[in-house]
PDB file of N, CA and C in Angstrom:
ATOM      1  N   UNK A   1      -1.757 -14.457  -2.986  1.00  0.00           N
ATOM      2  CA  UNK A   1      -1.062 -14.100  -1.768  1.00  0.00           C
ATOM      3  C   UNK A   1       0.419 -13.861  -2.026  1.00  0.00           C
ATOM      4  N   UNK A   2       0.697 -14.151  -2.812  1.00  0.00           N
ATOM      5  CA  UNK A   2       2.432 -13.960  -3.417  1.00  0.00           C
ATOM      6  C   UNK A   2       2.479 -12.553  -3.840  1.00  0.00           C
ATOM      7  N   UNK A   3       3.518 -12.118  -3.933  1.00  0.00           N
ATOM      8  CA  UNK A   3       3.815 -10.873  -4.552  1.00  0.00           C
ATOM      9  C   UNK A   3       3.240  -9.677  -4.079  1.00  0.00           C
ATOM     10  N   UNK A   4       3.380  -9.883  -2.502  1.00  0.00           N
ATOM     11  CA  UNK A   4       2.674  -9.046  -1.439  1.00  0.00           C
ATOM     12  C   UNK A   4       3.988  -9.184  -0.446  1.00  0.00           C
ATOM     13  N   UNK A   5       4.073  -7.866   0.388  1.00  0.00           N
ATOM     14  CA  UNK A   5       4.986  -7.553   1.525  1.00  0.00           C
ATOM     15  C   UNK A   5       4.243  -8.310   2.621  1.00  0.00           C
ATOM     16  N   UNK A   6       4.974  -9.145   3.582  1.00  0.00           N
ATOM     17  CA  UNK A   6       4.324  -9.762   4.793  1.00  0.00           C
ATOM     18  C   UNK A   6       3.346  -8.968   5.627  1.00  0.00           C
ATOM     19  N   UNK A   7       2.238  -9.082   5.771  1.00  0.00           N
ATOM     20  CA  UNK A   7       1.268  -8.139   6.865  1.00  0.00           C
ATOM     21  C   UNK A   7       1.249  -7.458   6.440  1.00  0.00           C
ATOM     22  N   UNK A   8       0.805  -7.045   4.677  1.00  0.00           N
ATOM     23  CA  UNK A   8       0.553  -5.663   4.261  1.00  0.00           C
ATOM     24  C   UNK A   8      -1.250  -5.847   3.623  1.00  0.00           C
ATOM     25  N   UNK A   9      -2.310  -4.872   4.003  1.00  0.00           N
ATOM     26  CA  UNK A   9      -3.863  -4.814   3.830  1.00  0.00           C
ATOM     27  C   UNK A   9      -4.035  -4.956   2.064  1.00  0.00           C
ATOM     28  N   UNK A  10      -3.943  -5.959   1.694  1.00  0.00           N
ATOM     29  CA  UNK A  10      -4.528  -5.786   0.120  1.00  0.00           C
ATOM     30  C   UNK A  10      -5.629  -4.632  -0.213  1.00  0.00           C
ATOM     31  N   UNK A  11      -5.901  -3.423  -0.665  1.00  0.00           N
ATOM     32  CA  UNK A  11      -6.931  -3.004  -1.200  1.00  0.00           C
ATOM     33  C   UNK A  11      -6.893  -2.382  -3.176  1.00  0.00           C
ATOM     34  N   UNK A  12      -7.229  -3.139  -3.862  1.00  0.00           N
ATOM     35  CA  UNK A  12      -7.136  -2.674  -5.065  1.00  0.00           C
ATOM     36  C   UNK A  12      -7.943  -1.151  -5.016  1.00  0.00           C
ATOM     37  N   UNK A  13      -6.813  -0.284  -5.944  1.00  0.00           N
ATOM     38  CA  UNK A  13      -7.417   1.229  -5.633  1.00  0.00           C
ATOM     39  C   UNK A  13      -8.618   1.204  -6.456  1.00  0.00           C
ATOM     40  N   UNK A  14      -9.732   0.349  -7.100  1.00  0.00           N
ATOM     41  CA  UNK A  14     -11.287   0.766  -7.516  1.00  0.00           C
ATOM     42  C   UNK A  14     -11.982   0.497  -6.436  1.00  0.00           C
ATOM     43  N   UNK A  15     -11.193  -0.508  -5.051  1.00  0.00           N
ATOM     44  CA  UNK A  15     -12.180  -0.557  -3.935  1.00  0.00           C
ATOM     45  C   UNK A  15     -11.201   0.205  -2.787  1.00  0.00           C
ATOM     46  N   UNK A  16     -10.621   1.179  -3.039  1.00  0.00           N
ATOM     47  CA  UNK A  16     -10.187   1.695  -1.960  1.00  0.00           C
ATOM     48  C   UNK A  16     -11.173   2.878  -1.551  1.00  0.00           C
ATOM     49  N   UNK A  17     -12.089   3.343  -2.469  1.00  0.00           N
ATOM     50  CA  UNK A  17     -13.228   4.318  -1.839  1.00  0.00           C
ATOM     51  C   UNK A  17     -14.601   3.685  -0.642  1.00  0.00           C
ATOM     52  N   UNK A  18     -14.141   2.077  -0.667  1.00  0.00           N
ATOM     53  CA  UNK A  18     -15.576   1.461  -0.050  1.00  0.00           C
ATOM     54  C   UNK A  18     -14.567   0.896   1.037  1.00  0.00           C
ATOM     55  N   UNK A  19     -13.631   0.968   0.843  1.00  0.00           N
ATOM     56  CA  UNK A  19     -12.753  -0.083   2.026  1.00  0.00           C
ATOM     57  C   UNK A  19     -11.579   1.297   3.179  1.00  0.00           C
ATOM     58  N   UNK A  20     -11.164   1.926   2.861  1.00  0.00           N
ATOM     59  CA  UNK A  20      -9.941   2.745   3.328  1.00  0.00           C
ATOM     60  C   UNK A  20     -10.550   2.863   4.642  1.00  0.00           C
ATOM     61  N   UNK A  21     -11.844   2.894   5.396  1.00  0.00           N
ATOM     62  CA  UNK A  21     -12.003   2.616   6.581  1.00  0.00           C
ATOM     63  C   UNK A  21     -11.294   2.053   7.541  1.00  0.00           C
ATOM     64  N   UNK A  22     -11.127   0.787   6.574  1.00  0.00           N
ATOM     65  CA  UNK A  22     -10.641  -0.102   7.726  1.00  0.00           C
ATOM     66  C   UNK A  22      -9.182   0.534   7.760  1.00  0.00           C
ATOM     67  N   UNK A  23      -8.600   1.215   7.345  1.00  0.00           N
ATOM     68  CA  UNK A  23      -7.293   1.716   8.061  1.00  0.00           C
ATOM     69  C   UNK A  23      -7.343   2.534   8.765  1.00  0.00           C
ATOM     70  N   UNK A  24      -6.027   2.942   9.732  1.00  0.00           N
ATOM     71  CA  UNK A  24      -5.759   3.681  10.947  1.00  0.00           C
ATOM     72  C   UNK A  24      -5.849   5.215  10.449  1.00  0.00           C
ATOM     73  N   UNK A  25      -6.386   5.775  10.317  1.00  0.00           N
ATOM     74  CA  UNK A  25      -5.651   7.302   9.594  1.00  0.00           C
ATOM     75  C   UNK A  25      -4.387   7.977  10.589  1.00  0.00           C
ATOM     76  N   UNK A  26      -4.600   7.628  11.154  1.00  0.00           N
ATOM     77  CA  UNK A  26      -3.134   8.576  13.026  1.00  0.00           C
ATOM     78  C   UNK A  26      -1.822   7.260  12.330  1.00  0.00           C
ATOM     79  N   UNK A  27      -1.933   6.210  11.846  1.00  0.00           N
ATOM     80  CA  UNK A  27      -0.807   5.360  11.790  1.00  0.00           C
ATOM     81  C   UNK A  27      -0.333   5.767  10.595  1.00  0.00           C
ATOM     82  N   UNK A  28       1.138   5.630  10.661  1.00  0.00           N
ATOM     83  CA  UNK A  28       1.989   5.507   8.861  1.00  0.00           C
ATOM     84  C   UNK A  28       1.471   4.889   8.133  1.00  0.00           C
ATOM     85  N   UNK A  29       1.282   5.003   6.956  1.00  0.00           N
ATOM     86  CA  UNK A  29       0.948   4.085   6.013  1.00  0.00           C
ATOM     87  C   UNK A  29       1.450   4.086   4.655  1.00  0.00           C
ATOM     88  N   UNK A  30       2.369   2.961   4.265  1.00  0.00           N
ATOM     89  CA  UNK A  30       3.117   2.376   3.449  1.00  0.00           C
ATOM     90  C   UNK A  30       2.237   2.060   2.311  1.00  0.00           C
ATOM     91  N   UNK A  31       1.978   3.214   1.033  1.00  0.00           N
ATOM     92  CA  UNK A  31       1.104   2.524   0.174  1.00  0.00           C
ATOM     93  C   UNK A  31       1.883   2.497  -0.788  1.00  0.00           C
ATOM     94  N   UNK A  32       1.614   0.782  -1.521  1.00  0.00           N
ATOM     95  CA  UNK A  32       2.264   0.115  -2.746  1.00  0.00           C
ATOM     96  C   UNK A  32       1.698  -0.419  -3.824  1.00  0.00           C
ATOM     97  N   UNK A  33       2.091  -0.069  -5.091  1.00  0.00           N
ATOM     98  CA  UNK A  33       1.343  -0.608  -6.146  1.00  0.00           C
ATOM     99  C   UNK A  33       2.493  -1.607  -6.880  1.00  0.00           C
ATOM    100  N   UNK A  34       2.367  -1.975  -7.972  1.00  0.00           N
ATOM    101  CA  UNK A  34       3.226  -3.075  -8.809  1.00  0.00           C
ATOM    102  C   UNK A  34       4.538  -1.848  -9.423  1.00  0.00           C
ATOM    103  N   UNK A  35       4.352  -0.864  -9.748  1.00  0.00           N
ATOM    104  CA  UNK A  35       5.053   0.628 -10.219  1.00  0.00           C
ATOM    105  C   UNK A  35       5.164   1.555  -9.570  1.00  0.00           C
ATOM    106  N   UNK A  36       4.081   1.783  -8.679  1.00  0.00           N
ATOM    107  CA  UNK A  36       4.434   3.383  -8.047  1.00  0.00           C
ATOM    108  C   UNK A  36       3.346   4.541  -8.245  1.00  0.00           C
ATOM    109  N   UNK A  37       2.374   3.919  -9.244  1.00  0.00           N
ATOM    110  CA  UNK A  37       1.528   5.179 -10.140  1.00  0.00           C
ATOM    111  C   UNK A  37       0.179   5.074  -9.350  1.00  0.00           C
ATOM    112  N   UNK A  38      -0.648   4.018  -9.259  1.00  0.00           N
ATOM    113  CA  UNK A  38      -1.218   3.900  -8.793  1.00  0.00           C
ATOM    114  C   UNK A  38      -1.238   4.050  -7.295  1.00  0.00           C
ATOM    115  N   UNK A  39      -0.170   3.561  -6.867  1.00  0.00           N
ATOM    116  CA  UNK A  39      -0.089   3.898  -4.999  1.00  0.00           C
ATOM    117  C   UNK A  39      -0.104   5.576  -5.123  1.00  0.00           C
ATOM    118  N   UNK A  40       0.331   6.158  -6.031  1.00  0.00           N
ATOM    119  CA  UNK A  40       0.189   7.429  -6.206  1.00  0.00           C
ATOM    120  C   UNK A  40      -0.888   8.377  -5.922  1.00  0.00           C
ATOM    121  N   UNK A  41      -1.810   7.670  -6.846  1.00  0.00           N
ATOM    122  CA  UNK A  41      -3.191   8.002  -6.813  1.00  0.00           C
ATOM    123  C   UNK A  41      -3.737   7.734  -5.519  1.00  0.00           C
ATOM    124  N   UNK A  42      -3.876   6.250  -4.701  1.00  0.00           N
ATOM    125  CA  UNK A  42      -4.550   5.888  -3.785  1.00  0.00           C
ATOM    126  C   UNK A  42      -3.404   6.975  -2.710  1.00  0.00           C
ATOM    127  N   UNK A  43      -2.278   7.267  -2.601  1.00  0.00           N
ATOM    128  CA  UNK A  43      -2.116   8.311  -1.656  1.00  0.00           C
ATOM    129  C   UNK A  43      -2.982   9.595  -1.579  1.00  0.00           C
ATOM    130  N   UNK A  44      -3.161   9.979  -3.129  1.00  0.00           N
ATOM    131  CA  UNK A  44      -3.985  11.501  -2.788  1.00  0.00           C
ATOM    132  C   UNK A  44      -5.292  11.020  -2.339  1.00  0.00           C
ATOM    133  N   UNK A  45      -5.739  10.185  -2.630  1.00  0.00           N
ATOM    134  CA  UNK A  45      -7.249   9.747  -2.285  1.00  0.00           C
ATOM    135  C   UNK A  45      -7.019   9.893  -0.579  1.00  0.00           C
ATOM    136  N   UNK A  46      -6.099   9.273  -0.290  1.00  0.00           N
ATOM    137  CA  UNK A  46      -6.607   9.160   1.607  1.00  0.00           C
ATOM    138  C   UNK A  46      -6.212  10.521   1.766  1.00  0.00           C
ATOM    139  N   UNK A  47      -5.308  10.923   1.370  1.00  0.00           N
ATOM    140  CA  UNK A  47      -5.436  12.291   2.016  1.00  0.00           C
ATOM    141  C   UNK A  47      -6.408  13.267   1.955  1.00  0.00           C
ATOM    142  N   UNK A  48      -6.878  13.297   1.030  1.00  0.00           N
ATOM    143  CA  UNK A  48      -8.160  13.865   0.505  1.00  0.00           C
ATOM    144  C   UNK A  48      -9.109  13.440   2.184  1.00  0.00           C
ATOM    145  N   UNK A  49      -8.957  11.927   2.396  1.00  0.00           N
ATOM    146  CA  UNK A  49      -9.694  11.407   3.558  1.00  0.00           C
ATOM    147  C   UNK A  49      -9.386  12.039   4.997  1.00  0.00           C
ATOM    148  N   UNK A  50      -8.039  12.699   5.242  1.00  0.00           N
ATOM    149  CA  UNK A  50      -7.556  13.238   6.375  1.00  0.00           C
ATOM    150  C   UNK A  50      -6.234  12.267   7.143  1.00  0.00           C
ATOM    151  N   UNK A  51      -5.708  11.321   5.963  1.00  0.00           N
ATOM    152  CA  UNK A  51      -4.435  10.932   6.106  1.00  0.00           C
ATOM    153  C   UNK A  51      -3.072  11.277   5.959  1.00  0.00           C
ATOM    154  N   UNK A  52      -2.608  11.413   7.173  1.00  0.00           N
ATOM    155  CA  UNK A  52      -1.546  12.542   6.910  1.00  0.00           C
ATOM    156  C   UNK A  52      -0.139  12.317   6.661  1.00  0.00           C
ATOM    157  N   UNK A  53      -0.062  10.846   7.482  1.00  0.00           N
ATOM    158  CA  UNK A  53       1.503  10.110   7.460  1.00  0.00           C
ATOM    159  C   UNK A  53       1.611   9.293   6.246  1.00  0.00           C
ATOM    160  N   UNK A  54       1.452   9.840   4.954  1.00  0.00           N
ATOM    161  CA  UNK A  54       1.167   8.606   4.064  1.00  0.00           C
ATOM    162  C   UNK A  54       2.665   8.410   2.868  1.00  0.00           C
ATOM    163  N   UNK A  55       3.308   7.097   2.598  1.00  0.00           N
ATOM    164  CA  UNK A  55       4.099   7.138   2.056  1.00  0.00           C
ATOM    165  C   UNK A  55       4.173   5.929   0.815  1.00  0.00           C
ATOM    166  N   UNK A  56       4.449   6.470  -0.753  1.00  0.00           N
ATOM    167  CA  UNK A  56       4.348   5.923  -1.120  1.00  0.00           C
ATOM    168  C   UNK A  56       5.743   5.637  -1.561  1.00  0.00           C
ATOM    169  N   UNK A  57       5.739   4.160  -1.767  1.00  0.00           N
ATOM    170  CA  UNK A  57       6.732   3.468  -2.466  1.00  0.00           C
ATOM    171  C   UNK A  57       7.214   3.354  -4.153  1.00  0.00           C
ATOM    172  N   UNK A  58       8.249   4.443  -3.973  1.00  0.00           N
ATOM    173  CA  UNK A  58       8.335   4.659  -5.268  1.00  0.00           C
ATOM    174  C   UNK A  58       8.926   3.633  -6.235  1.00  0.00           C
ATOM    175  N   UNK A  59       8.585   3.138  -7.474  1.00  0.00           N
ATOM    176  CA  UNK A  59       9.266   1.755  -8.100  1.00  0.00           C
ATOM    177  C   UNK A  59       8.245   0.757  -7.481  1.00  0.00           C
ATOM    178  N   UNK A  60       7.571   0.546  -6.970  1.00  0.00           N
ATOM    179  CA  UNK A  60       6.517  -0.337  -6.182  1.00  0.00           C
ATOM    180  C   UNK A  60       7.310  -1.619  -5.892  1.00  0.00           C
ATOM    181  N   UNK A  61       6.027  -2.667  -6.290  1.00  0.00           N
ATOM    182  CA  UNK A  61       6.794  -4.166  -6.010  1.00  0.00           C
ATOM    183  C   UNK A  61       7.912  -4.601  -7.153  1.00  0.00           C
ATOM    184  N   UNK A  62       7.797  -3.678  -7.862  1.00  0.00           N
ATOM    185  CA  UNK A  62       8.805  -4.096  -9.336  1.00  0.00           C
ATOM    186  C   UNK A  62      10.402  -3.999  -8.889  1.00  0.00           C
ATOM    187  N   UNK A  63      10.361  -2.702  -7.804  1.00  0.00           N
ATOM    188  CA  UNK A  63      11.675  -2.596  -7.498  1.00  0.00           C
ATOM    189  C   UNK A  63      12.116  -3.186  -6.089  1.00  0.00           C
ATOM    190  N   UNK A  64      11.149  -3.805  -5.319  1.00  0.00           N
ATOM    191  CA  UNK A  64      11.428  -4.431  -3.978  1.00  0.00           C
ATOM    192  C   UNK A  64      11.944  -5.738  -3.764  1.00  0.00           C
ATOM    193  N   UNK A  65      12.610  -5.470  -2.676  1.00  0.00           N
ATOM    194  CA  UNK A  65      13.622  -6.720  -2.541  1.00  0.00           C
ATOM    195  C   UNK A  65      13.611  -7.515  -1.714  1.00  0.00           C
ATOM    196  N   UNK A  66      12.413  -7.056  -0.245  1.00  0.00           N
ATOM    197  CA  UNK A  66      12.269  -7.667   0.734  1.00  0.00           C
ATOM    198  C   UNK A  66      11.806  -8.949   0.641  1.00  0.00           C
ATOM    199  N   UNK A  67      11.362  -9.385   1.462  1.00  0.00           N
ATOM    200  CA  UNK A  67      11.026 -10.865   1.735  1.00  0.00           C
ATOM    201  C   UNK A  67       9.181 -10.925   1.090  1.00  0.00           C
ATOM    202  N   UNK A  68       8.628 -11.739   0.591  1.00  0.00           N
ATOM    203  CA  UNK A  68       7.270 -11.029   0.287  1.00  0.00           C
ATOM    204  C   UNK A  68       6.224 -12.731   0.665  1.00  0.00           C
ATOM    205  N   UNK A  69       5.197 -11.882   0.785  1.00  0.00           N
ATOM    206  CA  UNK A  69       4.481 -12.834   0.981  1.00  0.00           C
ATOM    207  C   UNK A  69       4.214 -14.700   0.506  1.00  0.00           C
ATOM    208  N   UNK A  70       4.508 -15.911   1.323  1.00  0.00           N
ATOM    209  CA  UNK A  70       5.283 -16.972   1.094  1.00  0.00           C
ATOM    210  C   UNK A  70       6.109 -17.379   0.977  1.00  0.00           C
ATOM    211  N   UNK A  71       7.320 -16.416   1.194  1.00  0.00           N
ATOM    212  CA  UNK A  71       8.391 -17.045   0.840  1.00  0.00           C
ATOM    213  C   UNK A  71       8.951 -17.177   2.825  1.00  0.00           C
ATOM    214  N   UNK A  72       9.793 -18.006   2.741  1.00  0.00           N
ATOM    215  CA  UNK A  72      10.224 -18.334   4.007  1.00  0.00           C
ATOM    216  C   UNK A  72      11.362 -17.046   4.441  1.00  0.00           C
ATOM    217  N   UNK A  73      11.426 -16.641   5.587  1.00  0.00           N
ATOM    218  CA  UNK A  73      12.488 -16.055   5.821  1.00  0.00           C
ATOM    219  C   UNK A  73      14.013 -16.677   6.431  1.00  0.00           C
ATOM    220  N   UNK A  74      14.589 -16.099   5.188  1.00  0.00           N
ATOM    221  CA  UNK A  74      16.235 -16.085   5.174  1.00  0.00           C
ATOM    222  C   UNK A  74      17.086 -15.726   6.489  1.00  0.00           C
TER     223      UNK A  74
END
């Protein structure tokens, strides 16, 4: 659970072809990997799905600074 953005859907991209359901396709969606490469990939995949607002985080969690999952807010 660490090393996750607060309220963000875990899906590792080998199960994002059995899972991406459960997301909104009409909502933004903030996709993040540990680098950037992989959220890469899982972006073209949803779009491929008919996701249109999709944004990936470039530098992933390597370069983020926010508050992340467990830690208390400052």
């Amino acid at each position: 659970r660490s090393h996750r953005i607060p309220g963000a859907k875990l899906i590792p991209l080998p199960q994002l072809a059995g899972h991406y359901q459960e997301l909104d396709p009409t909502k933004p969606t903030l996709v993040v990997c540990e680098h950037g490469m992989r959220s890469l990939r899982a972006c073209s995949f949803l779009g491929s799905k008919g996701f249109s607002r999709l944004y990936n985080m470039v530098g992933g969690m390597s370069e983020y600074l926010g508050r992340q999952e467990g830690e208390s807010a400052k």
